[in-house]
PDB file of N, CA and C in Angstrom:
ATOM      1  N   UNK A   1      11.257  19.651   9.858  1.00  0.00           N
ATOM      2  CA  UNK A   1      10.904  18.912  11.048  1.00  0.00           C
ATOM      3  C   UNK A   1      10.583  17.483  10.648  1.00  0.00           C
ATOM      4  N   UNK A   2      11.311  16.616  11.232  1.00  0.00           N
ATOM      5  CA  UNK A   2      11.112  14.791  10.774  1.00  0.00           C
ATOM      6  C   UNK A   2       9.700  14.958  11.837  1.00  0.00           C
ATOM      7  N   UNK A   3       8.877  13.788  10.789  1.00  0.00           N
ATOM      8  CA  UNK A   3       7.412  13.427  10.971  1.00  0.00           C
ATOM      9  C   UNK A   3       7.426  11.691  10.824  1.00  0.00           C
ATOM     10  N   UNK A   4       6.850  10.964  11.788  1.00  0.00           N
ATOM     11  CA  UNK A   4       6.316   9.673  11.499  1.00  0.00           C
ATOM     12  C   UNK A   4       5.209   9.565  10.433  1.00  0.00           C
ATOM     13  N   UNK A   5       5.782   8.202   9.907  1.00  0.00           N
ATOM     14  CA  UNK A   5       4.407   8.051   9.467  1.00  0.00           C
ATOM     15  C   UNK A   5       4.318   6.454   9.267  1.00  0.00           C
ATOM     16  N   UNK A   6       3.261   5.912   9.101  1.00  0.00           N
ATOM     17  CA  UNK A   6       3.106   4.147   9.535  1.00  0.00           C
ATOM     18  C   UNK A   6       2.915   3.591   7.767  1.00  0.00           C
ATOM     19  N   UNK A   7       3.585   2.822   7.623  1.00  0.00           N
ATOM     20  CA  UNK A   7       3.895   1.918   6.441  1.00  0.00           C
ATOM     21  C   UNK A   7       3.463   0.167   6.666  1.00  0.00           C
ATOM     22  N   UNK A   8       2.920  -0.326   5.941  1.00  0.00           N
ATOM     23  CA  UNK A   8       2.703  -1.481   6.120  1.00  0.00           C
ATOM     24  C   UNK A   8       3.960  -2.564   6.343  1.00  0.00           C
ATOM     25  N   UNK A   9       3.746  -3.638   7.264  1.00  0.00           N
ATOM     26  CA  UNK A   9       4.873  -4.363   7.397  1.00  0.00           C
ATOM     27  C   UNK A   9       5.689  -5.241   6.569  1.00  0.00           C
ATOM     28  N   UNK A  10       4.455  -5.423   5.006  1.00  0.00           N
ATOM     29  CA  UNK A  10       5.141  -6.090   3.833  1.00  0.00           C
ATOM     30  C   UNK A  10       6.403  -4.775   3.113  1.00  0.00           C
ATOM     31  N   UNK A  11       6.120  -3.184   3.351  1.00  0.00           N
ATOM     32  CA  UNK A  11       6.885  -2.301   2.926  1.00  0.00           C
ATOM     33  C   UNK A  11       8.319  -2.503   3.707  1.00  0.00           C
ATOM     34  N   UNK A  12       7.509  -2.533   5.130  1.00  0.00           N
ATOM     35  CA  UNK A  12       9.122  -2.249   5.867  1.00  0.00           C
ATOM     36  C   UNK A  12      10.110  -3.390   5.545  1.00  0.00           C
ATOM     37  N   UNK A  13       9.593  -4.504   5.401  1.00  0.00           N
ATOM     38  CA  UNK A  13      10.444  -5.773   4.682  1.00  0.00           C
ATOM     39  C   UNK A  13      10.968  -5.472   3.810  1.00  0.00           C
ATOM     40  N   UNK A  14      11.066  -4.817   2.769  1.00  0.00           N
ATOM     41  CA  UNK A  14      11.481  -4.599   1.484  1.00  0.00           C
ATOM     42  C   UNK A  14      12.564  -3.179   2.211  1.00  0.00           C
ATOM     43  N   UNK A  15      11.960  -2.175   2.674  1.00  0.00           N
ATOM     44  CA  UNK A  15      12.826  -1.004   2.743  1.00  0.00           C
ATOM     45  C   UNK A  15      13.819  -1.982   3.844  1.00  0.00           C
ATOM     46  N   UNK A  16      13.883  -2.375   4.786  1.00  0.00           N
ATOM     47  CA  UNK A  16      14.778  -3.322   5.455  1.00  0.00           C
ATOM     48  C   UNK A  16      15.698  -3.647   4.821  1.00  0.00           C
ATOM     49  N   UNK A  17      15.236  -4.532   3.924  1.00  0.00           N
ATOM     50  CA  UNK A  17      15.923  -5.443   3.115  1.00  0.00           C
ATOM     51  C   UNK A  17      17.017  -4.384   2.075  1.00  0.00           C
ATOM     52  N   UNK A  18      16.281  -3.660   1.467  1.00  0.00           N
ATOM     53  CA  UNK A  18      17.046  -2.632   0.232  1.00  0.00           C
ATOM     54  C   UNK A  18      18.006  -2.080   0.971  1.00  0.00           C
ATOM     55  N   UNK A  19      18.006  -1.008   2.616  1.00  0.00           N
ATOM     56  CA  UNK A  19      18.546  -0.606   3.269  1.00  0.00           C
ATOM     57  C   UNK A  19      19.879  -1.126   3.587  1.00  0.00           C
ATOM     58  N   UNK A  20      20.148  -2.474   3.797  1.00  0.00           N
ATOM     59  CA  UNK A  20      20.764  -3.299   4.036  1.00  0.00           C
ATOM     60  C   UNK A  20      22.062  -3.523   2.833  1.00  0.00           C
ATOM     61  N   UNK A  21      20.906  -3.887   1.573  1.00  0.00           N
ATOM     62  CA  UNK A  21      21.907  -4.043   0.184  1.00  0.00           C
ATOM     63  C   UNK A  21      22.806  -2.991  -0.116  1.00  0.00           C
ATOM     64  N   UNK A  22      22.020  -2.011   0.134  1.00  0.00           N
ATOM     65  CA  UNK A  22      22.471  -0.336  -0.393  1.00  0.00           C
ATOM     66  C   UNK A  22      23.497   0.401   0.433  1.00  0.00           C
ATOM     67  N   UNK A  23      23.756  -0.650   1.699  1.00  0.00           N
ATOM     68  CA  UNK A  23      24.583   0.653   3.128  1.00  0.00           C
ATOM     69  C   UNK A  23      23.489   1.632   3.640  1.00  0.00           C
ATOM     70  N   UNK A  24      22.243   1.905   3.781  1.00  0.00           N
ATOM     71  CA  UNK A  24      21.541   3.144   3.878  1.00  0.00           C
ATOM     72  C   UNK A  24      20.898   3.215   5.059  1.00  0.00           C
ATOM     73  N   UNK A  25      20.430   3.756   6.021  1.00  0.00           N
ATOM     74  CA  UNK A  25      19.596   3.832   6.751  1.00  0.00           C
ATOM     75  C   UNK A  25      18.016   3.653   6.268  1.00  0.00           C
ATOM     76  N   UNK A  26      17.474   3.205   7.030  1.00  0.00           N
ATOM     77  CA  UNK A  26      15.822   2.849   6.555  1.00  0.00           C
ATOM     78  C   UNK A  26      15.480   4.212   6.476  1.00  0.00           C
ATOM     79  N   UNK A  27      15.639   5.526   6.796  1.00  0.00           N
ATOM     80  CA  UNK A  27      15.108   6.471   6.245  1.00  0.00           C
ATOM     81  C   UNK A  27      15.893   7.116   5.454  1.00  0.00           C
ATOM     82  N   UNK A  28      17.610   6.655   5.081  1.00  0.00           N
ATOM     83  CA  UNK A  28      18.085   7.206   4.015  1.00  0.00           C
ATOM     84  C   UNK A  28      17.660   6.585   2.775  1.00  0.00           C
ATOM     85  N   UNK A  29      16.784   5.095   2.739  1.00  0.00           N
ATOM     86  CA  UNK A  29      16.577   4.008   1.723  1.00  0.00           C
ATOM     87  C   UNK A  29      14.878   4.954   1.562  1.00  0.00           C
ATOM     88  N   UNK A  30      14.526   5.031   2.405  1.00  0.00           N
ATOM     89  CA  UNK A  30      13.391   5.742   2.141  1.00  0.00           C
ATOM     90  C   UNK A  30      12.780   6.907   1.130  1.00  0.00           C
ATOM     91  N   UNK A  31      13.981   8.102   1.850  1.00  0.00           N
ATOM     92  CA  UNK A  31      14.285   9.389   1.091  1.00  0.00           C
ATOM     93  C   UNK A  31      14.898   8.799  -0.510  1.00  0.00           C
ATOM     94  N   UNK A  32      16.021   8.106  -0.348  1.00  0.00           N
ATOM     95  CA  UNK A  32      16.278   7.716  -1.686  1.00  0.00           C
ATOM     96  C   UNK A  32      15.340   7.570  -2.556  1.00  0.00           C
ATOM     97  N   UNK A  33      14.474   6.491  -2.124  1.00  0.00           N
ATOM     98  CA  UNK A  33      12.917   6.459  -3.068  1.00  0.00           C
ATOM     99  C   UNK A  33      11.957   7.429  -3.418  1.00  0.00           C
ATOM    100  N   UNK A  34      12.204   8.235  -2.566  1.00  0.00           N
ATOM    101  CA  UNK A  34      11.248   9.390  -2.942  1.00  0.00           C
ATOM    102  C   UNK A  34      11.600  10.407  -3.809  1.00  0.00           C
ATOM    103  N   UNK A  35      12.923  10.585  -4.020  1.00  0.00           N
ATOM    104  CA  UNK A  35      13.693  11.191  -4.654  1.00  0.00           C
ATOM    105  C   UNK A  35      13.559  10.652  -6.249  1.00  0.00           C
ATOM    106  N   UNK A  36      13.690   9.071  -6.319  1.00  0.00           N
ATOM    107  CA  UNK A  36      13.758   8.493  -7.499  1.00  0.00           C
ATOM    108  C   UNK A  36      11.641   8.490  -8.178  1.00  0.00           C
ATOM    109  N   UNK A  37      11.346   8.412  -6.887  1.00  0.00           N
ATOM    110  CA  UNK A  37       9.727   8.555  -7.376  1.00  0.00           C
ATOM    111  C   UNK A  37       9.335   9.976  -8.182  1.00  0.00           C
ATOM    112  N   UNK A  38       9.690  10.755  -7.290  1.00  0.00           N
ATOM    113  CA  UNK A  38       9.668  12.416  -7.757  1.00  0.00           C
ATOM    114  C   UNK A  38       9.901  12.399  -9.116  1.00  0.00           C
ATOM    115  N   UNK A  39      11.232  12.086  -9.226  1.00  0.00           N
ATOM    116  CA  UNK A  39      12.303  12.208 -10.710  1.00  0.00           C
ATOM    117  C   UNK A  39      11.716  11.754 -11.867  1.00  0.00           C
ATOM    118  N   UNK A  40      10.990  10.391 -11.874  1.00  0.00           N
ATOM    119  CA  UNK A  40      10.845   9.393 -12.643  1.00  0.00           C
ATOM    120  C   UNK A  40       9.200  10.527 -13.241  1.00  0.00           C
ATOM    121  N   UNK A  41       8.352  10.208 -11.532  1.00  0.00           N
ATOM    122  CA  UNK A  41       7.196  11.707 -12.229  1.00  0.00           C
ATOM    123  C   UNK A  41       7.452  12.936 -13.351  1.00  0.00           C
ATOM    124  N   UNK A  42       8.328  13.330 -12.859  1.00  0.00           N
ATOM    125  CA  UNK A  42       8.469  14.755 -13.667  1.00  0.00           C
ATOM    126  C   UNK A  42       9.381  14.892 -15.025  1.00  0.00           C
ATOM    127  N   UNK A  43       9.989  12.951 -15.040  1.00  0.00           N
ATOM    128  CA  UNK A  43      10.721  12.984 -16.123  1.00  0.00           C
ATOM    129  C   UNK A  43      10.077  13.077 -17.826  1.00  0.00           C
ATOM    130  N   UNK A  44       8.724  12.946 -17.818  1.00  0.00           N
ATOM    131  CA  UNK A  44       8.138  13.497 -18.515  1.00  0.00           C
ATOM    132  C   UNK A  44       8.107  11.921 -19.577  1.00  0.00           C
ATOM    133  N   UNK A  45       8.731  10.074 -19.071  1.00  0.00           N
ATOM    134  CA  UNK A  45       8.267   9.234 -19.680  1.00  0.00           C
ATOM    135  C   UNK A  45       7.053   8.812 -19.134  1.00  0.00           C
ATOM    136  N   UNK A  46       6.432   9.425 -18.703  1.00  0.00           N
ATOM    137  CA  UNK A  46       5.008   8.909 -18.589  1.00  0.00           C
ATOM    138  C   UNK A  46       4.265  10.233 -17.956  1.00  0.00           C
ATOM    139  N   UNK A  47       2.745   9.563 -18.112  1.00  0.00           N
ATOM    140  CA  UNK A  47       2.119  10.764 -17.194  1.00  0.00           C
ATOM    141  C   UNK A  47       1.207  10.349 -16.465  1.00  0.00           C
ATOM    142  N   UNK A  48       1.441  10.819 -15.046  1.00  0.00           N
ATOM    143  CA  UNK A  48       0.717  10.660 -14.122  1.00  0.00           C
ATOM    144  C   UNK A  48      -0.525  10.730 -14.251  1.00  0.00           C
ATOM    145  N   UNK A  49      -1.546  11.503 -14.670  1.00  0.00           N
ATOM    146  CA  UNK A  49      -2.618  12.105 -14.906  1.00  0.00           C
ATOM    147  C   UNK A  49      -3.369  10.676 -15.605  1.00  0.00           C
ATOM    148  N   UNK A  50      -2.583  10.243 -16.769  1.00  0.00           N
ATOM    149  CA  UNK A  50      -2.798   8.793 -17.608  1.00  0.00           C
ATOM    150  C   UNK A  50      -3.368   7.710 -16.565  1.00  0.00           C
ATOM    151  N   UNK A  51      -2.056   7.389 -15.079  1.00  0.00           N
ATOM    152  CA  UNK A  51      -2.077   6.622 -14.763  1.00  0.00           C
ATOM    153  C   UNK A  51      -3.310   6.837 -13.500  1.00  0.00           C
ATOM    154  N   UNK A  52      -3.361   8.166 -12.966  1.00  0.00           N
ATOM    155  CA  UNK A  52      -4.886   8.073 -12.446  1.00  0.00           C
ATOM    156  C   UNK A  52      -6.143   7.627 -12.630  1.00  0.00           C
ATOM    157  N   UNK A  53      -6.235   8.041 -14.570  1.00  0.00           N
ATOM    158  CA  UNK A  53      -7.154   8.003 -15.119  1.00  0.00           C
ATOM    159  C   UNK A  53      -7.228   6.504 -15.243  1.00  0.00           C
ATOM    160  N   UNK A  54      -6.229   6.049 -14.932  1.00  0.00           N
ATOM    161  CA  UNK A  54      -6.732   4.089 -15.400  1.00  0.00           C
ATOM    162  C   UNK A  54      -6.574   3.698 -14.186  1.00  0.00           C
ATOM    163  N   UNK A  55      -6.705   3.928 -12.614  1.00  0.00           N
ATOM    164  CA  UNK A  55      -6.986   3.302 -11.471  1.00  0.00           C
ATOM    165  C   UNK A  55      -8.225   3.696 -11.548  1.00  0.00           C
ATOM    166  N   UNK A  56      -9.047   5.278 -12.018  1.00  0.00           N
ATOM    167  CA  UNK A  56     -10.542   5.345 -11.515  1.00  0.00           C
ATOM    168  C   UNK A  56     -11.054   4.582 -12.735  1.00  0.00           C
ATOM    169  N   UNK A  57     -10.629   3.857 -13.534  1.00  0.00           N
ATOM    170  CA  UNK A  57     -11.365   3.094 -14.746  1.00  0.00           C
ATOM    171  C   UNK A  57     -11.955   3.898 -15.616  1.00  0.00           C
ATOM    172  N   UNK A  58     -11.040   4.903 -15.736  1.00  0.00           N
ATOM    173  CA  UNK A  58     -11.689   6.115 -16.947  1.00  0.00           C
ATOM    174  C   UNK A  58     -10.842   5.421 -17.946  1.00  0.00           C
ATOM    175  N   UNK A  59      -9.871   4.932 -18.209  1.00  0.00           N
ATOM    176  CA  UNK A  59      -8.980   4.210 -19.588  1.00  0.00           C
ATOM    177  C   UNK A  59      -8.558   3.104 -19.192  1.00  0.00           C
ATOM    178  N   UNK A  60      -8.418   2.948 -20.257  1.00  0.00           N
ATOM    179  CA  UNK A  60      -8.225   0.997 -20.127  1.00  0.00           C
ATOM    180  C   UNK A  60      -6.756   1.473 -19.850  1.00  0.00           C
ATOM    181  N   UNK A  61      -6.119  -0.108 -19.576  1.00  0.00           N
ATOM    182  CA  UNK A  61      -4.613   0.022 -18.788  1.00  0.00           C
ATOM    183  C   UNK A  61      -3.639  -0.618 -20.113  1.00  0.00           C
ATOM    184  N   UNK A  62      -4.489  -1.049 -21.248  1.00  0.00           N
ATOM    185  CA  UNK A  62      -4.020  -1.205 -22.085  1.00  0.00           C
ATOM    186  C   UNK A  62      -3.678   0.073 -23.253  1.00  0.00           C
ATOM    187  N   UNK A  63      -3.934   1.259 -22.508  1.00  0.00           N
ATOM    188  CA  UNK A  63      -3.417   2.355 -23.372  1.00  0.00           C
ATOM    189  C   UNK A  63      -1.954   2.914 -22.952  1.00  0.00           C
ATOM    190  N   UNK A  64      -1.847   2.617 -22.059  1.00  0.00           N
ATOM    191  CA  UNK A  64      -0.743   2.860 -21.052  1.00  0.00           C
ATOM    192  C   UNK A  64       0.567   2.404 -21.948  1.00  0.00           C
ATOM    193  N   UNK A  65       1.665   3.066 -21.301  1.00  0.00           N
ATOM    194  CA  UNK A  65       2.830   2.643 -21.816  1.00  0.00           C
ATOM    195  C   UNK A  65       3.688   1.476 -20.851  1.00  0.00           C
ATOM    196  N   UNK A  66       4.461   0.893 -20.985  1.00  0.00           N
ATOM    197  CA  UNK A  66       5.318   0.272 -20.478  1.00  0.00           C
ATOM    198  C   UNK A  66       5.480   0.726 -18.764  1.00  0.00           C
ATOM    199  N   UNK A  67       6.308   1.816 -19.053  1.00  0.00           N
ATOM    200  CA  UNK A  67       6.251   2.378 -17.535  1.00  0.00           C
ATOM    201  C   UNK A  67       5.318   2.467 -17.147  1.00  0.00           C
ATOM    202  N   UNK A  68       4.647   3.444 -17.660  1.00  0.00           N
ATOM    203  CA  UNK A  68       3.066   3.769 -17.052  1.00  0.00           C
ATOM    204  C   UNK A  68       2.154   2.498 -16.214  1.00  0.00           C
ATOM    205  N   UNK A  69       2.317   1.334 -17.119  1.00  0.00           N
ATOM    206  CA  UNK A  69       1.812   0.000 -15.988  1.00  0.00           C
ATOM    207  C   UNK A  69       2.348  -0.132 -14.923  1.00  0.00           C
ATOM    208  N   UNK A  70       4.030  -0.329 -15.153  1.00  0.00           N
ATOM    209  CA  UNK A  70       4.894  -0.247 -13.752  1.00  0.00           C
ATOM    210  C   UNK A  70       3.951   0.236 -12.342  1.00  0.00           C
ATOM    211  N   UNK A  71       4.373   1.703 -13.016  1.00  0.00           N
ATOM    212  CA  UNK A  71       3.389   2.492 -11.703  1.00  0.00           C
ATOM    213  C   UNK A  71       2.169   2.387 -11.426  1.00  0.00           C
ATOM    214  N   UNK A  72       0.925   2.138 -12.444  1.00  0.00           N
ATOM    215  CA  UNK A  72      -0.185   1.800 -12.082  1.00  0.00           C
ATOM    216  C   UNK A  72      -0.225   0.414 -11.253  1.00  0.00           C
ATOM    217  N   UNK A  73       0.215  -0.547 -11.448  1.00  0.00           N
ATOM    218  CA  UNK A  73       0.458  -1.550 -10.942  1.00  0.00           C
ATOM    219  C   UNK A  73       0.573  -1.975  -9.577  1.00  0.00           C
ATOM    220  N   UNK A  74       1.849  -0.676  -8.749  1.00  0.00           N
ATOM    221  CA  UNK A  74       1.946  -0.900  -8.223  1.00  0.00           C
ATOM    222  C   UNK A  74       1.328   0.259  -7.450  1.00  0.00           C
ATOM    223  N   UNK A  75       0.327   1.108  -7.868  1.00  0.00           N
ATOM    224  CA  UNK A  75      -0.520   1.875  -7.225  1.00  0.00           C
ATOM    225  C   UNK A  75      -2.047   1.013  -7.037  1.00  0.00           C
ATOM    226  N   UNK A  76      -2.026  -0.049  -8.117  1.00  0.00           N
ATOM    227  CA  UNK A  76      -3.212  -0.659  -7.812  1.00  0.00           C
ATOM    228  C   UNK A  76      -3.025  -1.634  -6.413  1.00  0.00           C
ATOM    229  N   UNK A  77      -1.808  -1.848  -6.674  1.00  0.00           N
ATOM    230  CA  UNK A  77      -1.445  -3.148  -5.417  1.00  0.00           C
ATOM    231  C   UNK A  77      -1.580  -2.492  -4.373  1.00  0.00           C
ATOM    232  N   UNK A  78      -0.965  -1.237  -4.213  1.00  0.00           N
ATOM    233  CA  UNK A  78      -1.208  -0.238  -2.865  1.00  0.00           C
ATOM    234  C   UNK A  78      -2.715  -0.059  -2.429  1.00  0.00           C
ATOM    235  N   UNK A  79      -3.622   0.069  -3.055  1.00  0.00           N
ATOM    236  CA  UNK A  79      -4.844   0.822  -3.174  1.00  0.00           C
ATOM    237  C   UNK A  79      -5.624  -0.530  -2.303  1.00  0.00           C
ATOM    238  N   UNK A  80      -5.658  -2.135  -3.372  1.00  0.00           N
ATOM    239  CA  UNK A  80      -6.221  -3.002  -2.563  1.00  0.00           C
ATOM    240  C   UNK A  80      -6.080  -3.243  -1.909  1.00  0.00           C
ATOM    241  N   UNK A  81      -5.178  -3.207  -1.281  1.00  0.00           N
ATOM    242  CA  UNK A  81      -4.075  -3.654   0.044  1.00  0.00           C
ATOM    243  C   UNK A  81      -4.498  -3.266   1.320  1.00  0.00           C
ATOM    244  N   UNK A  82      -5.879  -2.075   1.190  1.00  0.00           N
ATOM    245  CA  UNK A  82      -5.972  -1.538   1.942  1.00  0.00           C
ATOM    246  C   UNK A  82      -7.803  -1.329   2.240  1.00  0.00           C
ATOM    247  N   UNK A  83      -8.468  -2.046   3.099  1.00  0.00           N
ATOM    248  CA  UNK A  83     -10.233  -1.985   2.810  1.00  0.00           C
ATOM    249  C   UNK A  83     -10.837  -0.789   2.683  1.00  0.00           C
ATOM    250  N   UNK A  84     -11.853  -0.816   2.519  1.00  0.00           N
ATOM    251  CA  UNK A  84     -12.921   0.191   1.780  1.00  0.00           C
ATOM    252  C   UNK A  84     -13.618   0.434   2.907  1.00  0.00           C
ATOM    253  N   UNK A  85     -14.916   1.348   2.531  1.00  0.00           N
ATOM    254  CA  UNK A  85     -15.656   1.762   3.448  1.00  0.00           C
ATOM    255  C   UNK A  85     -16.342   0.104   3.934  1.00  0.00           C
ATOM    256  N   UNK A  86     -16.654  -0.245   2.546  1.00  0.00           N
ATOM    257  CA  UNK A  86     -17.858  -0.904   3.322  1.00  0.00           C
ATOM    258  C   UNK A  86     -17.239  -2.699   3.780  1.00  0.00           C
ATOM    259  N   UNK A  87     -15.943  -2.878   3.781  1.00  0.00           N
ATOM    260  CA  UNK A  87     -14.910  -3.854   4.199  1.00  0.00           C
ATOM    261  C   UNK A  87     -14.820  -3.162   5.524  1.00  0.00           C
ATOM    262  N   UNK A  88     -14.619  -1.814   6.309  1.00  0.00           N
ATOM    263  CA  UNK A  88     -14.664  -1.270   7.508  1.00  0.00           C
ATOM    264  C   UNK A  88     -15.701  -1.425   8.112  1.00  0.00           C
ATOM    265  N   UNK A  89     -16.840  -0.980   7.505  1.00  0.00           N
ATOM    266  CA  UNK A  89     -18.404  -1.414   8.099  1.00  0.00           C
ATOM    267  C   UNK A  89     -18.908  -2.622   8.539  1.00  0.00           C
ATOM    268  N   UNK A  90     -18.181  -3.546   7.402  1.00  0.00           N
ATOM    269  CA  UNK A  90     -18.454  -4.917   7.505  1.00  0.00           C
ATOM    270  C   UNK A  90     -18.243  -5.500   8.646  1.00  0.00           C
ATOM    271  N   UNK A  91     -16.353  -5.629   9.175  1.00  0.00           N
ATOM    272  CA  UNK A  91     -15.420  -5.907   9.945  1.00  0.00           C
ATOM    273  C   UNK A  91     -16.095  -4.845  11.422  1.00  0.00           C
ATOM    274  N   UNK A  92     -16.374  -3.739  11.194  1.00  0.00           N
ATOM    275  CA  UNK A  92     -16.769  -3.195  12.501  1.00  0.00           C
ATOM    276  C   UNK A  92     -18.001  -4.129  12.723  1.00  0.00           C
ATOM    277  N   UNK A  93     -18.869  -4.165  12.381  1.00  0.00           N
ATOM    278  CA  UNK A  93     -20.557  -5.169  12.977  1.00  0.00           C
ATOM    279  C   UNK A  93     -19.595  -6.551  13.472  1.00  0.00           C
ATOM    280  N   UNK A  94     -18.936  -7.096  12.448  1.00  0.00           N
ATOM    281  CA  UNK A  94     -18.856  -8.494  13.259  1.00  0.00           C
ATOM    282  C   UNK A  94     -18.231  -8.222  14.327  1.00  0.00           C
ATOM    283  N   UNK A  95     -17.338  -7.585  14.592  1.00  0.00           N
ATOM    284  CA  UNK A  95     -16.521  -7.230  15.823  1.00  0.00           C
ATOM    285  C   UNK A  95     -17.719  -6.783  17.494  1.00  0.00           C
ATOM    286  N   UNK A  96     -18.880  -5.698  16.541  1.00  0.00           N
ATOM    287  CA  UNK A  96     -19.431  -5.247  17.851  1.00  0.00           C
ATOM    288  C   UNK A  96     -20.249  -7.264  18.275  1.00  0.00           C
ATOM    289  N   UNK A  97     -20.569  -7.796  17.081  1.00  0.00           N
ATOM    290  CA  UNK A  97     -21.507  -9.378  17.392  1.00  0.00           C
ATOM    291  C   UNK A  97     -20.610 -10.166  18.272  1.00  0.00           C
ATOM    292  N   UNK A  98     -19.052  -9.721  17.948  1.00  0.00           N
ATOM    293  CA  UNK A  98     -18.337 -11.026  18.794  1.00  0.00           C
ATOM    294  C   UNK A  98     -17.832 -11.749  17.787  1.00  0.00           C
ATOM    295  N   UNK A  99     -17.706 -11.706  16.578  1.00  0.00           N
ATOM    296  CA  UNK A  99     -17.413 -12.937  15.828  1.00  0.00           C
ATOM    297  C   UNK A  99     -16.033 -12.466  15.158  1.00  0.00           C
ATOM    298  N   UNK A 100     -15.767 -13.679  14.337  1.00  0.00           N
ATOM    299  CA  UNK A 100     -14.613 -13.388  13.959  1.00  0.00           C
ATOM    300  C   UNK A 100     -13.965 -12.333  12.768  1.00  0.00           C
ATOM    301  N   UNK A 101     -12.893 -12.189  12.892  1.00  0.00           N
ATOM    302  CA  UNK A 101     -12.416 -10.862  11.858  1.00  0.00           C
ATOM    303  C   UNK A 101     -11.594 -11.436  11.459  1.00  0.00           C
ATOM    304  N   UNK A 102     -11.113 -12.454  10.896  1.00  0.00           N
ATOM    305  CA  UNK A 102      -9.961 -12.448  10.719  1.00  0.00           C
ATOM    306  C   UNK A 102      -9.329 -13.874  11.182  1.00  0.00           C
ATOM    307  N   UNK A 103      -7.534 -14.468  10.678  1.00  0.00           N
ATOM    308  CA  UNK A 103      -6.745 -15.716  10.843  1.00  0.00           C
ATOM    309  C   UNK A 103      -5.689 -14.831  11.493  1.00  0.00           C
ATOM    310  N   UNK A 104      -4.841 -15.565  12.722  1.00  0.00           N
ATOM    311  CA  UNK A 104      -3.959 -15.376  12.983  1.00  0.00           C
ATOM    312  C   UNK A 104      -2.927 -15.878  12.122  1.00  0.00           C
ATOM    313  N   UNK A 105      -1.563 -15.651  12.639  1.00  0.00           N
ATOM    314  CA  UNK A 105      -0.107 -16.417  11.784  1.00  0.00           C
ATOM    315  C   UNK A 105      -0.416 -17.676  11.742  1.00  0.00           C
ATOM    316  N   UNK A 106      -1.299 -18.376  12.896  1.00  0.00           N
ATOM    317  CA  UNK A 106      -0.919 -19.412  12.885  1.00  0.00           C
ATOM    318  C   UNK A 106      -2.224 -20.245  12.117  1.00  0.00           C
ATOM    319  N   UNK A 107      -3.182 -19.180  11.621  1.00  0.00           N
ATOM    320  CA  UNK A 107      -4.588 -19.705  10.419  1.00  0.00           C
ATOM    321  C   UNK A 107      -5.982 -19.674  11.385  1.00  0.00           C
ATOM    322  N   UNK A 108      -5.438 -19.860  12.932  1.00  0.00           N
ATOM    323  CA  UNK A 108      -7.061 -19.861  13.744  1.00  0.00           C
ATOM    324  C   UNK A 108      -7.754 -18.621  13.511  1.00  0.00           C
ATOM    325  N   UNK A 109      -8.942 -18.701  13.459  1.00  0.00           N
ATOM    326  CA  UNK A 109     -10.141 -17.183  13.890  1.00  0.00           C
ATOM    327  C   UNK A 109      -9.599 -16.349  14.831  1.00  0.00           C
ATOM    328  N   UNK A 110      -9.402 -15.182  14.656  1.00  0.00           N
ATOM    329  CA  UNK A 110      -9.522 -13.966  15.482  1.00  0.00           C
ATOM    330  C   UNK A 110     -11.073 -13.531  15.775  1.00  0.00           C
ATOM    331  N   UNK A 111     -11.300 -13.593  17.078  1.00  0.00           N
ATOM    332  CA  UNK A 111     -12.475 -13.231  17.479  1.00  0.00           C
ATOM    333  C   UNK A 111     -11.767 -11.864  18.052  1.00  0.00           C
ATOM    334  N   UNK A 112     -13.078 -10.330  17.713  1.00  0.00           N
ATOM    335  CA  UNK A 112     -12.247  -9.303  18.436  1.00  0.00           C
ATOM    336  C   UNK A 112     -13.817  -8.756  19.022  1.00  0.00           C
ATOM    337  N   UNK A 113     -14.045  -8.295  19.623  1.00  0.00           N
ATOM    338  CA  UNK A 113     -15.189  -7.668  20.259  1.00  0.00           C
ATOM    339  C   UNK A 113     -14.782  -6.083  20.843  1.00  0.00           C
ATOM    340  N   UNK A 114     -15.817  -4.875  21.162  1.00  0.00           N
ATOM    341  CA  UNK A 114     -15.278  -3.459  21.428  1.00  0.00           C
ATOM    342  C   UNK A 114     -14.168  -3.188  21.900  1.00  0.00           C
ATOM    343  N   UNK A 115     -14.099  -4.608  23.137  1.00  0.00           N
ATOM    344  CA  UNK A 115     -13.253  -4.109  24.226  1.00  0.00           C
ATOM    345  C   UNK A 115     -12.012  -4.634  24.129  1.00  0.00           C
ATOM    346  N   UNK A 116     -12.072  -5.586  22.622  1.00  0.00           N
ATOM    347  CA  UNK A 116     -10.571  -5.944  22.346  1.00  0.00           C
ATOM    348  C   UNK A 116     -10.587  -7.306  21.764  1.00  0.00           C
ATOM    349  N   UNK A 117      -9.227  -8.130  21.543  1.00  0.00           N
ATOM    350  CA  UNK A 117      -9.281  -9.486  20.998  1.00  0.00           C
ATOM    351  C   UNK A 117     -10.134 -10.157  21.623  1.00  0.00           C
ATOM    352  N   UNK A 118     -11.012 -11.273  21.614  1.00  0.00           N
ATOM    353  CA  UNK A 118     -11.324 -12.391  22.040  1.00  0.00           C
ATOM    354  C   UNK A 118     -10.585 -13.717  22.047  1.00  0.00           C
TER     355      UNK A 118
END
């Protein structure tokens, strides 16, 4: 059964873009990747387990291999990319005060309050 699921809009740029190079549909460019993600996991040049252990800062990232950064890398980029509890907590209070959250495209303050943008 096909399932949605929401990807950030710097991703869909890239799967867009690859989709395009490749002939593929954005969810055949998709599946493709997941396929090559899977593969690359279980190919046994690196190990996952390694690269966990150096996002929770249990090993330095300098023990890591070549690949192994690859993927940490771009699991770290994923991870910040995305706020924390207390970046949610934060952003919720100013929102219930009225104040701002945030630059639009065009750099002004986003004011957002309960009931919506300001």
């Amino acid at each position: 059964m096909a399932q949605s699921i929401k990807l950030s809009d710097d991703i869909m740029r890239i799967v867009r873009r690859e989709s395009e190079l490749q002939s593929r549909s954005i969810a055949g460019q998709i599946a493709h990747w997941v396929r090559i993600g899977r593969a690359i996991e279980k190919s046994g040049n690196f190990d996952h387990a390694r690269i966990t252990a150096a996002l929770a800062g249990e090993i330095e990232t300098t023990a890591l291999t070549d690949e192994e950064k690859d993927v940490w890398l771009d699991s770290f980029v994923e991870q910040m990319s995305r706020p924390g509890p207390g970046e949610e907590a934060f952003y919720a209070r100013r929102r219930q005060l009225g104040l701002g959250v945030g630059l639009d495209d065009a750099g002004n303050l986003v004011r957002e309050t309960a009931t919506g943008k300001a």
